[in-house]
PDB file of N, CA and C in Angstrom:
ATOM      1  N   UNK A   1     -69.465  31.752  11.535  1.00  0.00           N
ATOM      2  CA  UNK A   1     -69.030  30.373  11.356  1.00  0.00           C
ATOM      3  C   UNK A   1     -67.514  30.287  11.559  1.00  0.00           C
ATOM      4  N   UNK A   2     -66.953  29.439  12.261  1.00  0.00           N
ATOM      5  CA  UNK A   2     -65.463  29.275  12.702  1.00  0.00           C
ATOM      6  C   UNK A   2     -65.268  28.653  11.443  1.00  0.00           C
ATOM      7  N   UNK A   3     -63.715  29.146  11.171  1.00  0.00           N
ATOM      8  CA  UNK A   3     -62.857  28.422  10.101  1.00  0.00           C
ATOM      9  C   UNK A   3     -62.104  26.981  10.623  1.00  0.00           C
ATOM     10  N   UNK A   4     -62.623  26.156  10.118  1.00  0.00           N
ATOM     11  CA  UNK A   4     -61.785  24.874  10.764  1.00  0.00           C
ATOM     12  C   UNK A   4     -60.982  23.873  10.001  1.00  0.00           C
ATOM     13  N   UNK A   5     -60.215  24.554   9.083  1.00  0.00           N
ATOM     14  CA  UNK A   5     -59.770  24.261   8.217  1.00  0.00           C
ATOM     15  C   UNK A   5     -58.765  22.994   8.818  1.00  0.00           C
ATOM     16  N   UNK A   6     -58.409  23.622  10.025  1.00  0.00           N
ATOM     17  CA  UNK A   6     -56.812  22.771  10.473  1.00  0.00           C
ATOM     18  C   UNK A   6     -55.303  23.129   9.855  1.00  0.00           C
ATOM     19  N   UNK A   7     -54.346  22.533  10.209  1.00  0.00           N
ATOM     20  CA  UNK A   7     -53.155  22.651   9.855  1.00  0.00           C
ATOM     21  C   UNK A   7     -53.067  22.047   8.682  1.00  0.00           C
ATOM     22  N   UNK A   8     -52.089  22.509   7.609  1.00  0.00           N
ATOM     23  CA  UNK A   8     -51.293  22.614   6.310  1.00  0.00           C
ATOM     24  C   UNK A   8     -50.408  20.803   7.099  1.00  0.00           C
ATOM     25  N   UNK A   9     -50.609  19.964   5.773  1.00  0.00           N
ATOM     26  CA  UNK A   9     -49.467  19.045   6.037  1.00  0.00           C
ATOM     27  C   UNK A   9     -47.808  19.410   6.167  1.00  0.00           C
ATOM     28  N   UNK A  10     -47.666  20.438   5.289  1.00  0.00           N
ATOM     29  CA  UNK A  10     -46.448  20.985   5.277  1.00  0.00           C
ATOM     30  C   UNK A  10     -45.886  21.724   7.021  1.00  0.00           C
ATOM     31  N   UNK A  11     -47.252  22.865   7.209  1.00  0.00           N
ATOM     32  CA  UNK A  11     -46.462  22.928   9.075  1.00  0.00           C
ATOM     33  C   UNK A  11     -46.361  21.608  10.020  1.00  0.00           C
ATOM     34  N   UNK A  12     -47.404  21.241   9.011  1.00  0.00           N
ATOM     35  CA  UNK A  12     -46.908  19.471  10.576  1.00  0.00           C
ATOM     36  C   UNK A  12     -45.838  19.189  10.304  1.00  0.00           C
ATOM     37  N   UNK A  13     -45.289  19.023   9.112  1.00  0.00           N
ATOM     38  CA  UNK A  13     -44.071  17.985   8.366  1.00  0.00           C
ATOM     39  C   UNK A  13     -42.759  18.989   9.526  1.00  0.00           C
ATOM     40  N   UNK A  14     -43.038  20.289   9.101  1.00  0.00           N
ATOM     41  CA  UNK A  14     -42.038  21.536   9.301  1.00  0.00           C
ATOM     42  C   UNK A  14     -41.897  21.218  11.211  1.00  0.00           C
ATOM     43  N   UNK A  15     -42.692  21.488  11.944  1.00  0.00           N
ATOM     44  CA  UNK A  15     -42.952  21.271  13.144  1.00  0.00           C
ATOM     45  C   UNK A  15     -42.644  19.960  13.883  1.00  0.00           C
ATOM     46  N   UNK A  16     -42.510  18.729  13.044  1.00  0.00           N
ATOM     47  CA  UNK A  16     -42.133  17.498  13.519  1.00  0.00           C
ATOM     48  C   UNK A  16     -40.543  17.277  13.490  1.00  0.00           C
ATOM     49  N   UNK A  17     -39.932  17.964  12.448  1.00  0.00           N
ATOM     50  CA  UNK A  17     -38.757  17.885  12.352  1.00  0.00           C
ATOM     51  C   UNK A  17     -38.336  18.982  13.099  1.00  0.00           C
ATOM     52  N   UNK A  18     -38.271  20.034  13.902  1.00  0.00           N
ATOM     53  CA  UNK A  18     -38.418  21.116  14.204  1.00  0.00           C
ATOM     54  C   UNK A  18     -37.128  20.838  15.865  1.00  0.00           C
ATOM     55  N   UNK A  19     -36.514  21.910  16.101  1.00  0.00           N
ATOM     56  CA  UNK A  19     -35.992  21.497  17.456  1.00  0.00           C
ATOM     57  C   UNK A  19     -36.999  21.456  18.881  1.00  0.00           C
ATOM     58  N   UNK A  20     -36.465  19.746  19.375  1.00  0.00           N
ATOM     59  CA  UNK A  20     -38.130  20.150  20.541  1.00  0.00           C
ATOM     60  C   UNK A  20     -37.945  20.598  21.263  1.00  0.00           C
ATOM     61  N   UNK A  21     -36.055  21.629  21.674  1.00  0.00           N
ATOM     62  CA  UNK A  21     -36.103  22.122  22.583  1.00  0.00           C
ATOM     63  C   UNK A  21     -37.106  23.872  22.607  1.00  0.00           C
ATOM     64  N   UNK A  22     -37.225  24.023  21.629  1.00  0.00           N
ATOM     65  CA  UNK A  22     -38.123  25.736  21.481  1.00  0.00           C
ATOM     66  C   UNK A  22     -39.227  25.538  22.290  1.00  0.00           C
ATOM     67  N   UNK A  23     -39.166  26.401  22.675  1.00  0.00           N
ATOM     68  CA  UNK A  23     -40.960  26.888  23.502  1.00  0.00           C
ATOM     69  C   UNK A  23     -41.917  26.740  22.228  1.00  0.00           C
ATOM     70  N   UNK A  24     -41.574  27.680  21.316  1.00  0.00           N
ATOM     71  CA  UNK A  24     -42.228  27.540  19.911  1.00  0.00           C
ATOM     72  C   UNK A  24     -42.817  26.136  19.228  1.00  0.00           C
ATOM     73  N   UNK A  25     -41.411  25.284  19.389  1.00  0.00           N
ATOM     74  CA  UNK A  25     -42.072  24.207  18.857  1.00  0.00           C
ATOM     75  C   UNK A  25     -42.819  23.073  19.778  1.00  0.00           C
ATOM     76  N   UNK A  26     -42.238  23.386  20.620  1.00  0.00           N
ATOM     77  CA  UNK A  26     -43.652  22.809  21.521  1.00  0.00           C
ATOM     78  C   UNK A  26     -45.386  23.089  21.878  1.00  0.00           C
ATOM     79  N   UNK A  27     -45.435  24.376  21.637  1.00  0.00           N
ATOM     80  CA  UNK A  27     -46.567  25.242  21.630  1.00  0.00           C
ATOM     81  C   UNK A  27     -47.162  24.585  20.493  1.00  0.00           C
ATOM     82  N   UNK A  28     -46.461  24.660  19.338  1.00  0.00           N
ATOM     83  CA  UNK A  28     -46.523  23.855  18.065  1.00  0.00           C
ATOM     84  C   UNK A  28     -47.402  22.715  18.342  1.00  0.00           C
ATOM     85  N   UNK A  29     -46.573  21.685  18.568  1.00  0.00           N
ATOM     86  CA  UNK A  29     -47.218  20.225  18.475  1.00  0.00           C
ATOM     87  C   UNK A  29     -48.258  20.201  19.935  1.00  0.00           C
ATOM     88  N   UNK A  30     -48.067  20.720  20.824  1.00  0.00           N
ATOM     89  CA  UNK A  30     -49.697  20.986  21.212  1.00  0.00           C
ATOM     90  C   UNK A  30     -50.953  21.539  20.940  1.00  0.00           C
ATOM     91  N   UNK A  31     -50.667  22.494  20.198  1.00  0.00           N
ATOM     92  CA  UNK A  31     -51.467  23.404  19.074  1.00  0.00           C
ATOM     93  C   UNK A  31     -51.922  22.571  18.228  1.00  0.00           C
ATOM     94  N   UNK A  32     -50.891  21.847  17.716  1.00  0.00           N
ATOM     95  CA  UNK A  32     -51.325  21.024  16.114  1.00  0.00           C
ATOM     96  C   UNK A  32     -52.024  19.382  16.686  1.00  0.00           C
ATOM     97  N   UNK A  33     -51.881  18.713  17.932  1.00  0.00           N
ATOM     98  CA  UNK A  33     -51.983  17.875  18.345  1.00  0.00           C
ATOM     99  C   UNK A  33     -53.422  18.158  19.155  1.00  0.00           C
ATOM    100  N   UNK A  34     -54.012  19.205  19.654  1.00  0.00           N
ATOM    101  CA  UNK A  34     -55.503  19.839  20.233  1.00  0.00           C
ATOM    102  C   UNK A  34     -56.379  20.097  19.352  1.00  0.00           C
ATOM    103  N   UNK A  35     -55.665  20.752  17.840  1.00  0.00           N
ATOM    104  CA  UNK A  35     -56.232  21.500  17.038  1.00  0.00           C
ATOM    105  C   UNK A  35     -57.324  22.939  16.950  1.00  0.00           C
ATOM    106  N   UNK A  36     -56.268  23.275  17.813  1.00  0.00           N
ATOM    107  CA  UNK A  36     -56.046  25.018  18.201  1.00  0.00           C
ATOM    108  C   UNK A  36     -55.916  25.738  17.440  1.00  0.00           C
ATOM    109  N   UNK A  37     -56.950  26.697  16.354  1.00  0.00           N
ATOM    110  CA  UNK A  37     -56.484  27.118  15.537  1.00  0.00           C
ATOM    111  C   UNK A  37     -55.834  28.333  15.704  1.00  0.00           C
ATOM    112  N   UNK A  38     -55.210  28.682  14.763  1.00  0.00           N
ATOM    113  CA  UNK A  38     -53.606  29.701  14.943  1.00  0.00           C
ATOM    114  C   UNK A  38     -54.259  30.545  15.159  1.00  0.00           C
ATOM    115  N   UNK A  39     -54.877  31.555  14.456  1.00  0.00           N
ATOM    116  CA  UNK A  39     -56.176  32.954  14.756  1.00  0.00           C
ATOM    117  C   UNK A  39     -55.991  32.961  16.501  1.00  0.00           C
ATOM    118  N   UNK A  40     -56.467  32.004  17.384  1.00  0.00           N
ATOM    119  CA  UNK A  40     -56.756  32.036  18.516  1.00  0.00           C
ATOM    120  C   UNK A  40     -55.687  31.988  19.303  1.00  0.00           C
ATOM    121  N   UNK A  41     -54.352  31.641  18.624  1.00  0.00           N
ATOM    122  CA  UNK A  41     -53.502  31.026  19.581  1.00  0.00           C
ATOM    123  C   UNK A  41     -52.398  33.039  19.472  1.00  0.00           C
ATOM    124  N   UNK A  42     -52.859  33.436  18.080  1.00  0.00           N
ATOM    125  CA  UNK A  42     -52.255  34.899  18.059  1.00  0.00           C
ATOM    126  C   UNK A  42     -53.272  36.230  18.142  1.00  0.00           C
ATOM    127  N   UNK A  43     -54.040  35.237  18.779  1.00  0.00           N
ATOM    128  CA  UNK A  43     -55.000  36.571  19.695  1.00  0.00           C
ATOM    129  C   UNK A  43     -54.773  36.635  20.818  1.00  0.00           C
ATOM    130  N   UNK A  44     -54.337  35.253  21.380  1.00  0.00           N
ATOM    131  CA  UNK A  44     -53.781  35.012  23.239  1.00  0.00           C
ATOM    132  C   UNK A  44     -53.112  35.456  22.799  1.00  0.00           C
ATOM    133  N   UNK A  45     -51.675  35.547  22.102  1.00  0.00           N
ATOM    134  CA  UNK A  45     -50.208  35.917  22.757  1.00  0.00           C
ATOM    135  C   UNK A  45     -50.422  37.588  22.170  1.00  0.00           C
ATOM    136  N   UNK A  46     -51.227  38.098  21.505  1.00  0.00           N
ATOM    137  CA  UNK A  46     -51.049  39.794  20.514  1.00  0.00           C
ATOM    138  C   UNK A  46     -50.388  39.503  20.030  1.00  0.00           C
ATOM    139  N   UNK A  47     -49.640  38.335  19.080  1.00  0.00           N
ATOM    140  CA  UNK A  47     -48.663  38.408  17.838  1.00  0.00           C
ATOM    141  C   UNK A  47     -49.623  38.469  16.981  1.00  0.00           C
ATOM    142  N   UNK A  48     -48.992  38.294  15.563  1.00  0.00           N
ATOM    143  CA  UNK A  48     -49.601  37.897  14.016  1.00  0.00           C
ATOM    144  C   UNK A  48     -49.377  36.148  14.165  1.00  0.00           C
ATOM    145  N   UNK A  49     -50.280  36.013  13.001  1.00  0.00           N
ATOM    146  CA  UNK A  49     -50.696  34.852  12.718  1.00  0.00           C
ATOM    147  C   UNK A  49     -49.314  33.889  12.449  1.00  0.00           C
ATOM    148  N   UNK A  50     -48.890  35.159  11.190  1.00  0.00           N
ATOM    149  CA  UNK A  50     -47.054  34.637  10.898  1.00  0.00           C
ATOM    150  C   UNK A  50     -46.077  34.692  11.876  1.00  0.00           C
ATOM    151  N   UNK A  51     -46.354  35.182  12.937  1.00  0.00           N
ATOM    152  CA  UNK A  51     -45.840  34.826  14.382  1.00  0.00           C
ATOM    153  C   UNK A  51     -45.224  33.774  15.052  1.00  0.00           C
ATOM    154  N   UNK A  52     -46.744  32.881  14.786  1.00  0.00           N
ATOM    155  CA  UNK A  52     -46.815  32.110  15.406  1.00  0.00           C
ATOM    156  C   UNK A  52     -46.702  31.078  14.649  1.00  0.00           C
ATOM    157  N   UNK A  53     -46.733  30.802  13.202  1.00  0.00           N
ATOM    158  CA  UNK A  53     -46.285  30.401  12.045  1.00  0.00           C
ATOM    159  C   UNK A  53     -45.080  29.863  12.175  1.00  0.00           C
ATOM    160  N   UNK A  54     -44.063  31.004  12.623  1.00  0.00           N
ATOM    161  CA  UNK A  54     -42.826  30.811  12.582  1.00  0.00           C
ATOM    162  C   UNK A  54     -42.260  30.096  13.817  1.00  0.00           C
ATOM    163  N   UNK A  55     -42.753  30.495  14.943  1.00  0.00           N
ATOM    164  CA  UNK A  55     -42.485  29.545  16.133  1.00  0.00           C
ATOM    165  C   UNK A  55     -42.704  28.676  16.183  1.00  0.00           C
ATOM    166  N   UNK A  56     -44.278  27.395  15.559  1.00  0.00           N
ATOM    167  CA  UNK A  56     -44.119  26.113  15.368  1.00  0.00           C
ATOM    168  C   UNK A  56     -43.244  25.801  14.779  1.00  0.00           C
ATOM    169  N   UNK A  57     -42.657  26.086  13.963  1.00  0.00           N
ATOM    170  CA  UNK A  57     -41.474  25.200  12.934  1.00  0.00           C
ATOM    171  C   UNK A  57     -40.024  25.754  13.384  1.00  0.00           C
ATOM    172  N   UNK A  58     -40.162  26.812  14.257  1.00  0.00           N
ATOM    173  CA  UNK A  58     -39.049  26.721  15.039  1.00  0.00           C
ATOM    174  C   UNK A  58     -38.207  28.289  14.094  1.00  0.00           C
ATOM    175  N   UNK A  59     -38.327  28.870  13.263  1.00  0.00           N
ATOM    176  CA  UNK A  59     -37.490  29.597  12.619  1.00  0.00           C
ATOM    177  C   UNK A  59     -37.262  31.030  13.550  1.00  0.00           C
ATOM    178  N   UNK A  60     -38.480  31.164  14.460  1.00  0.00           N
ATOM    179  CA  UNK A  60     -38.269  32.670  15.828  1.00  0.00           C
ATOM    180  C   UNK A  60     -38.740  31.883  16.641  1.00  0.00           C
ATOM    181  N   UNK A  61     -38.094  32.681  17.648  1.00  0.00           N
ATOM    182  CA  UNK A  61     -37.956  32.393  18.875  1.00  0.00           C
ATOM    183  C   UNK A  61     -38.725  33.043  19.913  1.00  0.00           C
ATOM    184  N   UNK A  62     -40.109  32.731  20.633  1.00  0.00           N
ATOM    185  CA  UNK A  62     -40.708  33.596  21.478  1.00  0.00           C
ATOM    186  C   UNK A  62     -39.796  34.559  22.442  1.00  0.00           C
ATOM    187  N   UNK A  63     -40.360  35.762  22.293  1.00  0.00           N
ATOM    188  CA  UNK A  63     -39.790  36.634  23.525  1.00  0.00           C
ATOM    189  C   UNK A  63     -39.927  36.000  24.849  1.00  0.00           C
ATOM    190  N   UNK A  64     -39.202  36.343  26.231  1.00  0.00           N
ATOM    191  CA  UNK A  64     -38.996  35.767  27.440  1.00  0.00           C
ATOM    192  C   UNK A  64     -40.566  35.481  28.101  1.00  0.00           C
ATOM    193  N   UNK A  65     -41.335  37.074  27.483  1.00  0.00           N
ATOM    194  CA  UNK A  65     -42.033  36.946  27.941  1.00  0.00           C
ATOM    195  C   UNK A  65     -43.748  35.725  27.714  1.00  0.00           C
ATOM    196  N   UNK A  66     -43.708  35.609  26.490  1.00  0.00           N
ATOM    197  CA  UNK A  66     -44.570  34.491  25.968  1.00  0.00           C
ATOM    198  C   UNK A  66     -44.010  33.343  26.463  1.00  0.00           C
ATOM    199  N   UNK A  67     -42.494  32.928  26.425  1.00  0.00           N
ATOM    200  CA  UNK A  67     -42.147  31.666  26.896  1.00  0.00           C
ATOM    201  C   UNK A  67     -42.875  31.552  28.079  1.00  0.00           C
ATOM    202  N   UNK A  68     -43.152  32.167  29.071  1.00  0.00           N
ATOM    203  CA  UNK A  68     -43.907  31.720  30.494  1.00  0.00           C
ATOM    204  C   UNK A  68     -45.025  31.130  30.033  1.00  0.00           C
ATOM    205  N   UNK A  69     -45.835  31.839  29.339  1.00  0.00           N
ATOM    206  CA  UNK A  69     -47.168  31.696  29.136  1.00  0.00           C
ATOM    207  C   UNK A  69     -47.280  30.552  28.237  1.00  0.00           C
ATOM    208  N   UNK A  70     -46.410  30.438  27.508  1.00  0.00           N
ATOM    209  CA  UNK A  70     -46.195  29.103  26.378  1.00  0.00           C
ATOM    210  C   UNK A  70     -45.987  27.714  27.486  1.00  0.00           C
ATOM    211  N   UNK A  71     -44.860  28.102  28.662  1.00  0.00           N
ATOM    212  CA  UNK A  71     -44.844  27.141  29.542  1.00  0.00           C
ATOM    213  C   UNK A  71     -46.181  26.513  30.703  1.00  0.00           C
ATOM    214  N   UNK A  72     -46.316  27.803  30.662  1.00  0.00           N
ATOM    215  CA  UNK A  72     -47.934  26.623  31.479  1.00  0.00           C
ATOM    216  C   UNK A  72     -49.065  26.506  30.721  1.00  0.00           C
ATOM    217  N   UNK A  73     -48.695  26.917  29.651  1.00  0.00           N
ATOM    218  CA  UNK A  73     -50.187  26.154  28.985  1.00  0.00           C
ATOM    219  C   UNK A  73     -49.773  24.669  28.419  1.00  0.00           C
ATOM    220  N   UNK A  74     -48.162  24.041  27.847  1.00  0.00           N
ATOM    221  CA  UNK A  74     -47.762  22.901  27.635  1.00  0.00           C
ATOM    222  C   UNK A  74     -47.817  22.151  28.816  1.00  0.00           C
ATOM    223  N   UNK A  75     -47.702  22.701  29.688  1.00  0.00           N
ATOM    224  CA  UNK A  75     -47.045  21.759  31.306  1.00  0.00           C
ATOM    225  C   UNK A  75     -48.591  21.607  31.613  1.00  0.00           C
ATOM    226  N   UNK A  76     -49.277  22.505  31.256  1.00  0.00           N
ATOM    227  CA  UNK A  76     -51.018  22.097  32.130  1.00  0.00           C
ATOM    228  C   UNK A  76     -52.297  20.860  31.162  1.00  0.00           C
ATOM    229  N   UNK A  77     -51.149  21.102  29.919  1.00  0.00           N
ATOM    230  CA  UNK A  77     -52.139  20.391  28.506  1.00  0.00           C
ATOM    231  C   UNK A  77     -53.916  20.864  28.776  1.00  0.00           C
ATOM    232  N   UNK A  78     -53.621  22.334  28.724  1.00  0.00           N
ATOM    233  CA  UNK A  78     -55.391  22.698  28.480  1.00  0.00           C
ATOM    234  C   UNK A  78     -55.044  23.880  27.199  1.00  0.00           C
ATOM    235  N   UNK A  79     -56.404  24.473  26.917  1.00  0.00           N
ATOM    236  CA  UNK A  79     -56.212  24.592  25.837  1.00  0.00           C
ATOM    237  C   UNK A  79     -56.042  26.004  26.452  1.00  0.00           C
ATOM    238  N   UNK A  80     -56.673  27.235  25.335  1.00  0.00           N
ATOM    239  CA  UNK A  80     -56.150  28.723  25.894  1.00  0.00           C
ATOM    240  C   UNK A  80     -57.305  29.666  26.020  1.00  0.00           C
TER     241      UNK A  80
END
């Protein structure tokens, strides 16, 4: 059975205020705006969950190399 809990009001709150220039926080509000759950989104990239935690709300910064992959999945709006 999938967990479909969804996002915490607090990462939305965190993620809306968030800088929209990050790859992170954009990944973010497409993530949180599809309802992509995180599990899946840090099984595509091989991070942790807190990974990717931290990149919606902007506090790390994806390596060069996820930014690509972060970029065409925002620019294509499909899921992963």
């Amino acid at each position: 059975m999938m967990d479909t809990r969804g996002y915490t009001l607090r990462i939305v709150r965190a993620n809306k205020v968030a800088n929209a220039k990050s790859p992170g926080v954009k990944l973010g509000r497409f993530c949180i705006e599809k309802d992509i759950p995180v599990r899946e989104v840090a099984e595509y990239f091989g991070v942790s969950r807190m990974t990717i935690y931290k990149w919606f709300v902007g506090e790390w910064i994806p390596r060069k190399i996820h930014n690509e992959k972060i970029t065409k999945i925002v620019q294509a709006k499909v899921g992963m």
